[in-house]
Protein backbone atom coordinates (compact mmCIF):
# COMPACT_ATOMS: atom_id res chain seq x y z
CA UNK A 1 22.96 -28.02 -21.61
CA UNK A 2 23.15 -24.20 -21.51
CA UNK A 3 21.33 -22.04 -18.78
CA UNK A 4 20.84 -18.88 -18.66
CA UNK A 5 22.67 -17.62 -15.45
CA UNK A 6 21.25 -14.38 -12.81
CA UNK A 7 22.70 -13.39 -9.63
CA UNK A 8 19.13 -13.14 -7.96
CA UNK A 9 15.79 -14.39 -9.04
CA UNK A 10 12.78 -12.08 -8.14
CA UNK A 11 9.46 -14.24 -7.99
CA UNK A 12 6.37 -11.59 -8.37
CA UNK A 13 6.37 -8.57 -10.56
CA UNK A 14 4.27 -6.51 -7.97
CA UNK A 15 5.98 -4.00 -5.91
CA UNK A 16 7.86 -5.62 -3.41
CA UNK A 17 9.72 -7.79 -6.44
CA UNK A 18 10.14 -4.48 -7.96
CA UNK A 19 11.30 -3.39 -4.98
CA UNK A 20 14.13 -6.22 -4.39
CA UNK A 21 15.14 -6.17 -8.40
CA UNK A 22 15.60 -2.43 -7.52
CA UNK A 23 17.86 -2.98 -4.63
CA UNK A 24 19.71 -5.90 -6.19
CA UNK A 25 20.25 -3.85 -9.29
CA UNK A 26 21.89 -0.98 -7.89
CA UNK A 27 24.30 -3.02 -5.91
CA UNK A 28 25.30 -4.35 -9.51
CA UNK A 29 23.64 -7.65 -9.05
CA UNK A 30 22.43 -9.20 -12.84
CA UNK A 31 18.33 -9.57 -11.74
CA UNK A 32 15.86 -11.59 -13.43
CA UNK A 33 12.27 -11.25 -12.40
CA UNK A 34 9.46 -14.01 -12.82
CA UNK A 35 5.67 -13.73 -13.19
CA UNK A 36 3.29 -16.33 -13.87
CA UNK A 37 0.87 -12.90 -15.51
CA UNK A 38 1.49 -11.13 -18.77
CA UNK A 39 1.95 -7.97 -16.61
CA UNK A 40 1.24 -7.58 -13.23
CA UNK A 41 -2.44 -6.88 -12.54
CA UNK A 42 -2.43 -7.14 -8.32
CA UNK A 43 -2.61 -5.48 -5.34
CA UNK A 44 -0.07 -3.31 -6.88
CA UNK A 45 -1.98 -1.80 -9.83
CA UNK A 46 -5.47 -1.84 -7.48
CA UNK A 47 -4.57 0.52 -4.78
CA UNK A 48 -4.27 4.24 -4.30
CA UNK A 49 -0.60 4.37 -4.70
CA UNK A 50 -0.59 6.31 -1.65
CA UNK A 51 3.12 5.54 -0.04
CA UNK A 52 1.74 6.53 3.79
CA UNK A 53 4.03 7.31 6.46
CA UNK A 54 1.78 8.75 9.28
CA UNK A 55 -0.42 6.41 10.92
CA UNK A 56 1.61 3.18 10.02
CA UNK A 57 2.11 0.79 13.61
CA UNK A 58 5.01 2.44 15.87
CA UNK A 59 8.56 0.15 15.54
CA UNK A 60 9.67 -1.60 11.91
CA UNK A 61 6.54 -0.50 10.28
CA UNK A 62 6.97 3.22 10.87
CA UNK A 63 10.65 2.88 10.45
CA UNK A 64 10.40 1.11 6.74
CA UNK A 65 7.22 3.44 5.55
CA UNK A 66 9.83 6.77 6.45
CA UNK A 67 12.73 5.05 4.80
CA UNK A 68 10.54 4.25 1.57
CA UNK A 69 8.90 7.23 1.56
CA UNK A 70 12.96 8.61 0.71
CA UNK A 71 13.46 5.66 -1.57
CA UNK A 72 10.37 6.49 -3.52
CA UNK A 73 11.17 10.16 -4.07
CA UNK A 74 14.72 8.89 -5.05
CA UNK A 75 13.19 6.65 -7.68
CA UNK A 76 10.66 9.03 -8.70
CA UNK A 77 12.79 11.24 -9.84
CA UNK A 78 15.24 8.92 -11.55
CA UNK A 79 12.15 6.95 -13.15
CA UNK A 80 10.61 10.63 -14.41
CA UNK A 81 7.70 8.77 -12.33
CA UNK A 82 4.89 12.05 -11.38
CA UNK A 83 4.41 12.19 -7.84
CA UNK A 84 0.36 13.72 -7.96
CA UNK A 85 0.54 15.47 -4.19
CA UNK A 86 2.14 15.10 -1.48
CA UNK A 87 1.12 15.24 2.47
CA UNK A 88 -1.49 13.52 4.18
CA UNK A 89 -4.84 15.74 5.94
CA UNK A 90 -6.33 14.18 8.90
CA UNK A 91 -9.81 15.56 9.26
CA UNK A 92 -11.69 15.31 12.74
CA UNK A 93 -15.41 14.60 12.41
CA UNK A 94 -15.79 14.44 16.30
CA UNK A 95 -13.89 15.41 19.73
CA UNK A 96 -12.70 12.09 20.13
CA UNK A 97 -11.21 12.18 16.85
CA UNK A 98 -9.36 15.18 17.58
CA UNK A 99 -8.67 14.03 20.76
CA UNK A 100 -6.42 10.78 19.36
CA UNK A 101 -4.98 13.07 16.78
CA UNK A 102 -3.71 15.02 19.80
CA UNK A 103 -2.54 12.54 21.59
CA UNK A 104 -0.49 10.87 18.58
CA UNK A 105 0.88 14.30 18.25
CA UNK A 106 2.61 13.91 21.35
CA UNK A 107 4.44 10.77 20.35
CA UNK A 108 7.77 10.72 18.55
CA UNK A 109 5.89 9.75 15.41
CA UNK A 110 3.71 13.11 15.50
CA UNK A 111 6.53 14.98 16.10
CA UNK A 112 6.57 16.47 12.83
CA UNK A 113 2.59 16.91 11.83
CA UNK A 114 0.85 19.75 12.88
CA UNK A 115 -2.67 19.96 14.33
CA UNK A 116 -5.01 22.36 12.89
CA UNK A 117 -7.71 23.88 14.30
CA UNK A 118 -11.45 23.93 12.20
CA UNK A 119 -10.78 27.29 10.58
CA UNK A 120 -7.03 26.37 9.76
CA UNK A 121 -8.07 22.99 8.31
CA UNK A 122 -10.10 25.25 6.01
CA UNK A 123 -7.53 27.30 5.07
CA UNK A 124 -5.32 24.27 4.71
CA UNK A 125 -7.28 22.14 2.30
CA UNK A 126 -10.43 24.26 1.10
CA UNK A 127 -12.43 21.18 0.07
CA UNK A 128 -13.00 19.71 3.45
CA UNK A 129 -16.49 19.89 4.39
CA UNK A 130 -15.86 22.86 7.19
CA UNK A 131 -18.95 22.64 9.47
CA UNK A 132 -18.64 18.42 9.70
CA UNK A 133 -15.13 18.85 11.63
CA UNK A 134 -13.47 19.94 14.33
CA UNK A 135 -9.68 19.82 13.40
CA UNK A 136 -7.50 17.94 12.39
CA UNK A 137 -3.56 17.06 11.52
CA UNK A 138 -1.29 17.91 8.81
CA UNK A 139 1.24 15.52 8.09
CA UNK A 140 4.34 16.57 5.70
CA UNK A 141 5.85 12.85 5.26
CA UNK A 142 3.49 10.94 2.59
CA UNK A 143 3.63 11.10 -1.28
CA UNK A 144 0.92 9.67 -3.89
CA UNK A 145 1.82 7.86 -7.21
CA UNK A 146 -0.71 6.68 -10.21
CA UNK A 147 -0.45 3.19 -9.17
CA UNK A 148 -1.73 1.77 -12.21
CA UNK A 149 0.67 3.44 -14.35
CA UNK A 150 4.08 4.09 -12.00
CA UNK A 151 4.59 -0.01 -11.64
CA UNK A 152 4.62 -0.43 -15.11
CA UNK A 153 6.82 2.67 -15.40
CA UNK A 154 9.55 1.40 -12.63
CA UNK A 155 9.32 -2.08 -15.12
CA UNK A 156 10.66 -0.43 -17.87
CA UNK A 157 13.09 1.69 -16.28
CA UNK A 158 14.38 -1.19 -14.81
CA UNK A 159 14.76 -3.37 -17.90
CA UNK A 160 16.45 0.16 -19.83
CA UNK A 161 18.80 0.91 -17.02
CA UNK A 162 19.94 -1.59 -15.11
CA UNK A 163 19.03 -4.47 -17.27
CA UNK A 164 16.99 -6.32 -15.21
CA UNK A 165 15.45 -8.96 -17.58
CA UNK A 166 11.32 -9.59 -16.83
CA UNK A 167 10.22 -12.88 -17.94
CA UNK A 168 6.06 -12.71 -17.79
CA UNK A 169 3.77 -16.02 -18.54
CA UNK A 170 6.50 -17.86 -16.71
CA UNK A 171 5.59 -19.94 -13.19
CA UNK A 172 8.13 -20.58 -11.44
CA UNK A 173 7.16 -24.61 -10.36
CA UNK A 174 10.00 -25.68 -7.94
CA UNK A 175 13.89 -24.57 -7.43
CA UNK A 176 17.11 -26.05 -5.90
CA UNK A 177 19.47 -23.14 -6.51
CA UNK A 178 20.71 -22.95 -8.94
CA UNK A 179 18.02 -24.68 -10.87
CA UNK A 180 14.92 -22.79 -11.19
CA UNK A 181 12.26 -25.01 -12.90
CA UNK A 182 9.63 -22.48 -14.43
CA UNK A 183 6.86 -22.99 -17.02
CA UNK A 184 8.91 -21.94 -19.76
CA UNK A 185 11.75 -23.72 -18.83
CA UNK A 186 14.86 -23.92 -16.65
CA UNK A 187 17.42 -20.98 -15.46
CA UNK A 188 20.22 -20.55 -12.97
CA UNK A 189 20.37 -18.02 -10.08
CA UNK A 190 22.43 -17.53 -7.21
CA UNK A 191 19.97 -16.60 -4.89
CA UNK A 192 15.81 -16.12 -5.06
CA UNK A 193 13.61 -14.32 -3.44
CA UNK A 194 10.09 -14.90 -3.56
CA UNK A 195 7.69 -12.16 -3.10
CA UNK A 196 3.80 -14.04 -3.52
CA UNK A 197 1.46 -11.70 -2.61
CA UNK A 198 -1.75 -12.61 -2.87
CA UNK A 199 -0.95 -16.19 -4.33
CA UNK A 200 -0.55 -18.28 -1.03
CA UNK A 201 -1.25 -21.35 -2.20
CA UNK A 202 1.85 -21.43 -4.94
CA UNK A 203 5.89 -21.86 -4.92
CA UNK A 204 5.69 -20.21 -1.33
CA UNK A 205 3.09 -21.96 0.36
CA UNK A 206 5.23 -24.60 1.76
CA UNK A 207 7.32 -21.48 3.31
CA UNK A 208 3.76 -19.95 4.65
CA UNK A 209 1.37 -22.26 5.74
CA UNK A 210 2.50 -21.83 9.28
CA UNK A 211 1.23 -18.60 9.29
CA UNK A 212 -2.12 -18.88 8.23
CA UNK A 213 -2.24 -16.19 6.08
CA UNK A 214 -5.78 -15.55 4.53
CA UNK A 215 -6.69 -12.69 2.17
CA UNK A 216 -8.99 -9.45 2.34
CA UNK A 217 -10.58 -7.84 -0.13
CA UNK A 218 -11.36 -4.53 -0.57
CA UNK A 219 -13.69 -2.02 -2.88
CA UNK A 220 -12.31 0.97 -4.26
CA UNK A 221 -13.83 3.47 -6.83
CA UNK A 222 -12.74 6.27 -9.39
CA UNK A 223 -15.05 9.20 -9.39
CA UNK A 224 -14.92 12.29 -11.58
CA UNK A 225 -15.20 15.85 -9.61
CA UNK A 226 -16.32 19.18 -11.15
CA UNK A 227 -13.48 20.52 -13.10
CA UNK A 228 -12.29 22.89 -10.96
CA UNK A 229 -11.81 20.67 -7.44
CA UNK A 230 -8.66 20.51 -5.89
CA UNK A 231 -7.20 18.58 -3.27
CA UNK A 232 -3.74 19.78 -2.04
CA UNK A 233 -2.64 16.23 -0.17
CA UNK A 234 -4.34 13.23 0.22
CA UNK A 235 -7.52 13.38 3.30
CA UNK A 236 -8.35 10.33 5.60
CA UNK A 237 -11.07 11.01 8.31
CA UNK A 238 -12.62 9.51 11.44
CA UNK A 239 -12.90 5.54 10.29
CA UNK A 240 -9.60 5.55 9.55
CA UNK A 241 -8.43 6.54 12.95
CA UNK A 242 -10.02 3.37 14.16
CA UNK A 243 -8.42 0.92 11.58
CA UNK A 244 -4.35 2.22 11.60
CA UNK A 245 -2.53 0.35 14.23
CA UNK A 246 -0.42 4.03 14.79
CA UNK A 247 -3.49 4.92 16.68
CA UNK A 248 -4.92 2.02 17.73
CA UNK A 249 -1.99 1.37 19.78
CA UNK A 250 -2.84 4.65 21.77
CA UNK A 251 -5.27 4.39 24.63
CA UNK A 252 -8.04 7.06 23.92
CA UNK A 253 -8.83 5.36 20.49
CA UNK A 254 -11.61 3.34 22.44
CA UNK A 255 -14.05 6.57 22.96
CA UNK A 256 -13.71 7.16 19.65
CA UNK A 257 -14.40 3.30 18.47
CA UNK A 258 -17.36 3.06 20.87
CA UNK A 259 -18.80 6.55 19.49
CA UNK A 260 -18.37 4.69 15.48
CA UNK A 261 -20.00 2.05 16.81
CA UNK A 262 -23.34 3.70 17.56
CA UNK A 263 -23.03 5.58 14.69
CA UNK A 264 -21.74 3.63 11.70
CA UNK A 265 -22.27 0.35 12.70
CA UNK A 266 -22.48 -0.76 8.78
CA UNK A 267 -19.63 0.88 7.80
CA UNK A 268 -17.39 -0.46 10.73
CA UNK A 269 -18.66 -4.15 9.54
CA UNK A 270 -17.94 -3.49 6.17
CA UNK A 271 -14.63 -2.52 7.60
CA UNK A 272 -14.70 0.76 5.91
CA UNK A 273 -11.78 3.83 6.06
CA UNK A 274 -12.00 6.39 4.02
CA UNK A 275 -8.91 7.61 1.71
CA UNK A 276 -9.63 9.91 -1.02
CA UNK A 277 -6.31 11.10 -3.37
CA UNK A 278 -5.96 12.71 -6.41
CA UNK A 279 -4.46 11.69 -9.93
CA UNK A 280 -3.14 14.21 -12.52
CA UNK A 281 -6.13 14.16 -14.81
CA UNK A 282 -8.32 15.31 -11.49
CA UNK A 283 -10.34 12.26 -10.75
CA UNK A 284 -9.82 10.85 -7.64
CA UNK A 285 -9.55 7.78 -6.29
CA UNK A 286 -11.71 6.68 -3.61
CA UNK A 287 -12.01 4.11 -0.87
CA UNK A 288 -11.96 1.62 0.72
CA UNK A 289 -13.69 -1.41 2.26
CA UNK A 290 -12.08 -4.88 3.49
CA UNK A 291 -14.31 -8.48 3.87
CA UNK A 292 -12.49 -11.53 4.64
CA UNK A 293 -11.73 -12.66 0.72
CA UNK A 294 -12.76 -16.21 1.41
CA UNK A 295 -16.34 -15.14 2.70
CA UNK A 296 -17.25 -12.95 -0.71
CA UNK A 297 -17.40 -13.49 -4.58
CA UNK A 298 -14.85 -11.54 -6.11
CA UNK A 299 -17.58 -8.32 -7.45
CA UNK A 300 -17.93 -5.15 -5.83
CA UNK A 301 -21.15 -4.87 -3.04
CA UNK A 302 -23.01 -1.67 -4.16
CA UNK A 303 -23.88 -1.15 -0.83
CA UNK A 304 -20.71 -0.90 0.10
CA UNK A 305 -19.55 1.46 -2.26
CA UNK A 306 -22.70 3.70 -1.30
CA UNK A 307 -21.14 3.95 2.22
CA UNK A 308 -18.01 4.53 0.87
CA UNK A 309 -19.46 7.76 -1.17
CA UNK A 310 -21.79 8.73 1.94
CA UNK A 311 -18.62 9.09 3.98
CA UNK A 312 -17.05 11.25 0.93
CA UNK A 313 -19.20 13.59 0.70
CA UNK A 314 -19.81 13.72 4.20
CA UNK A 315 -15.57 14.79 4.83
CA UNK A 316 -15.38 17.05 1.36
CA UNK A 317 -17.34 19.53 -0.35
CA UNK A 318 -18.40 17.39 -3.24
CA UNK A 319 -21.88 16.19 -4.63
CA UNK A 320 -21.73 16.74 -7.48
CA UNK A 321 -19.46 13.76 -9.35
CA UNK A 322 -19.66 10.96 -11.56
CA UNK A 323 -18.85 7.54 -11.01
CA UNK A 324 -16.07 6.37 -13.41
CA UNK A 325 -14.46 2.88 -12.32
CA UNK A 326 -15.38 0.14 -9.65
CA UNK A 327 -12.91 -2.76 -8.67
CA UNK A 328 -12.05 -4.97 -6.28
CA UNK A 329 -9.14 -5.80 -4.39
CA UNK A 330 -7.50 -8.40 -2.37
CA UNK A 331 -4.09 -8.49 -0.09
CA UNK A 332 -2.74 -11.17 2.43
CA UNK A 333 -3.29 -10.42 5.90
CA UNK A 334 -2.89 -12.32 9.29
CA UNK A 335 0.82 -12.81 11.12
CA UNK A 336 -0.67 -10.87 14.05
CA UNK A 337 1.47 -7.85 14.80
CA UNK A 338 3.66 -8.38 11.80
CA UNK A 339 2.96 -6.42 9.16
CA UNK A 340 5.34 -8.17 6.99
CA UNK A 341 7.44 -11.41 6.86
CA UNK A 342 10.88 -11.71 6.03
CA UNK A 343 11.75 -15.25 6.21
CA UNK A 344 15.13 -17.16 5.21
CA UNK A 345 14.51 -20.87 5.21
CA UNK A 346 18.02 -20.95 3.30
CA UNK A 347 21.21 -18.90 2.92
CA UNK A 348 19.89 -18.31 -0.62
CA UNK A 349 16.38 -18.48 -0.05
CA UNK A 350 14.10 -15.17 1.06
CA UNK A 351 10.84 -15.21 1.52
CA UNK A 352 8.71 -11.74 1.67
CA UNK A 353 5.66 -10.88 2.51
CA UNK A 354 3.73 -7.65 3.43
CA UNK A 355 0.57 -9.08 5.62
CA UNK A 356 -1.36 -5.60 6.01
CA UNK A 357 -2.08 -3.60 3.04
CA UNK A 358 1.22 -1.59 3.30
CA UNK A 359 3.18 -2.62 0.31
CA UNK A 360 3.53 0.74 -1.27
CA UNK A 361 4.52 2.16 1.96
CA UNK A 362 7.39 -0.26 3.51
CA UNK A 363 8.69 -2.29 0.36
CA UNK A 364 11.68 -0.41 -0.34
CA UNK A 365 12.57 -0.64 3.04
CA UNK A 366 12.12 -4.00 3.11
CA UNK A 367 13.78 -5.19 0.15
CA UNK A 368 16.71 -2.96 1.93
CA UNK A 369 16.70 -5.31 4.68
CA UNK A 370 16.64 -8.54 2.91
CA UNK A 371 19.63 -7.14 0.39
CA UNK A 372 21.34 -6.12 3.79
CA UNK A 373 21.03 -9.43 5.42
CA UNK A 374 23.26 -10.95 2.32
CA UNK A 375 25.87 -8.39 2.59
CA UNK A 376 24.72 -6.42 -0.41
């Protein structure tokens, strides 16, 4: 009997399979990729597509977001894929806010962001809320995609130009390289690589459940500004200082955490940050919350997406929007300091997951690795 025959096998059309058919593809490799969805509709599609850099956790996680951040722009402009702003602004809502910002400044990962005082964080990006700050930090590294529409978009260009083949509707149910036994039959690759995301329970559980990986889900919105807003970069504020592990890792981040505490106790349990970014058509996208998956039904808390719009119009100069989309979201967390797994339980045989939320960021990178690690 006849099989078809690929040099690699990509398991999961969300961006870190992307990511790997990309890397495998330029090195020449023929690619097949596998999804048990008739397009993917994950963590991928759901988030702000918001490839951050400054903030990530000091080490690999740094390293990868700065080396994806170039690999993004690369493909960006090969894919004719719009990047919608680039930059990140860090607003400070209160002293100790600025304070951490000032003290991440002085590490080698600030070396390149700029702290603004309150009346150049005005000038910088006019719709921060002025009197509700202190300061704040500029930093030049990140880059924003549509989410939602650049995944498709780097499917396509893949299939066009380097004829990586997408099979969708197809589970892959068990392998033994070659053989690849999938839900619409059998093929033949040389070597797999499965990227599950959030489905931990499926062909990759038996490589995972040492790691006791559970899931979080998160609440995002859409929301539709007066026509004449502008953001120039993407804005993150005080909650979010508490909640990235670039400046949790520094000492002073406690003042701030006990100052949240006593003032946004709900939003701190509702593990709130906020991120607001813009898309093309001037809506932006707004969020977001995370609940341990397992503990809530799968529908947005309205609550929750009050706070979320409290602590929007409380960093920007905006009351005056409508409410166009709600969703959820959910993303594997919990191998400790890793933020990802790269695991090779055979020659052949990868195994790749990102355990914190930072897919967009670090995949690239990460697919680099694992195509590295074979001598590709």
């Amino acid at each position: 009997m006849h099989f078809k025959k690929y040099d690699l096998a990509v398991v999961g059309a969300g961006i870190v399979g992307l990511a790997h058919a990309w890397m495998a593809a330029k090195s020449g490799l023929s690619v097949v990729v596998l999804d048990k969805d008739p397009r993917c509709v994950g963590a991928s599609i759901r988030n702000f597509g918001f490839i951050t850099v400054t903030g990530q956790r000091d080490g690999d996680t740094w390293r990868r977001a700065r080396r994806s951040r170039d690999l993004w722009q690369e493909l960006a402009r090969a894919a004719a894929i719009p990047i919608c702003h680039n930059g990140l602004t860090l607003v400070a809502q209160r002293p100790e806010a600025l304070a951490l910002l000032e003290a991440f400044k002085d590490t080698q990962m600030g070396e390149e962001c700029s702290l603004l005082t309150q009346d150049m964080l005005a000038k910088t990006c006019g719709a921060v809320r002025n009197e509700s700050c202190v300061g704040g930090m500029y930093s030049p590294h990140e880059l924003r995609v549509e989410s939602r529409d650049a995944i498709p978009q780097i499917a396509a260009w893949l299939a066009k130009t380097h004829n990586v083949e997408f099979l969708y509707n197809c589970e892959v149910l068990d392998f033994a390289l070659p053989q690849i036994q999938t839900s619409s039959g059998t093929l033949l690759a040389q070597r797999i690589v499965l990227c599950p995301g959030t489905e931990l329970n499926g062909i990759a559980k038996r490589y995972l459940q040492d790691y006791q990986l559970t899931l979080t889900q998160l609440q995002m919105l859409r929301v539709k500004p007066p026509a004449n807003f502008k953001l120039s970069s993407a804005v993150m504020s005080d909650l979010s200082f508490v909640r990235y592990a670039g400046y949790t890792g520094l000492g002073c981040h406690q003042e701030l955490l006990q100052r949240l505490e006593k003032e946004t106790p709900d939003s701190l349990a509702a593990g709130i940050h906020l991120i607001v970014v813009q898309s093309e058509d001037g809506s932006l996208v707004v969020g977001d919350s995370h609940h341990p998956a397992n503990l809530f039904e799968p529908y947005a808390i309205e609550s929750v997406d009050d706070l979320i719009l409290k602590h929007l119009e409380e960093a920007l100069l905006l009351t005056n929007y409508d409410v166009t989309h709600r969703w959820t979201g959910r993303y594997p967390v919990g191998a400790g300091d890793q933020d990802a797994l790269i695991l090779a339980p055979h020659a052949d045989v990868r195994v790749v997951s990102v355990t914190s939320g930072t897919g967009a960021s670090t995949s690239f990178a990460l697919a680099e690795e694992v195509m590295q690690s074979w001598g590709i």
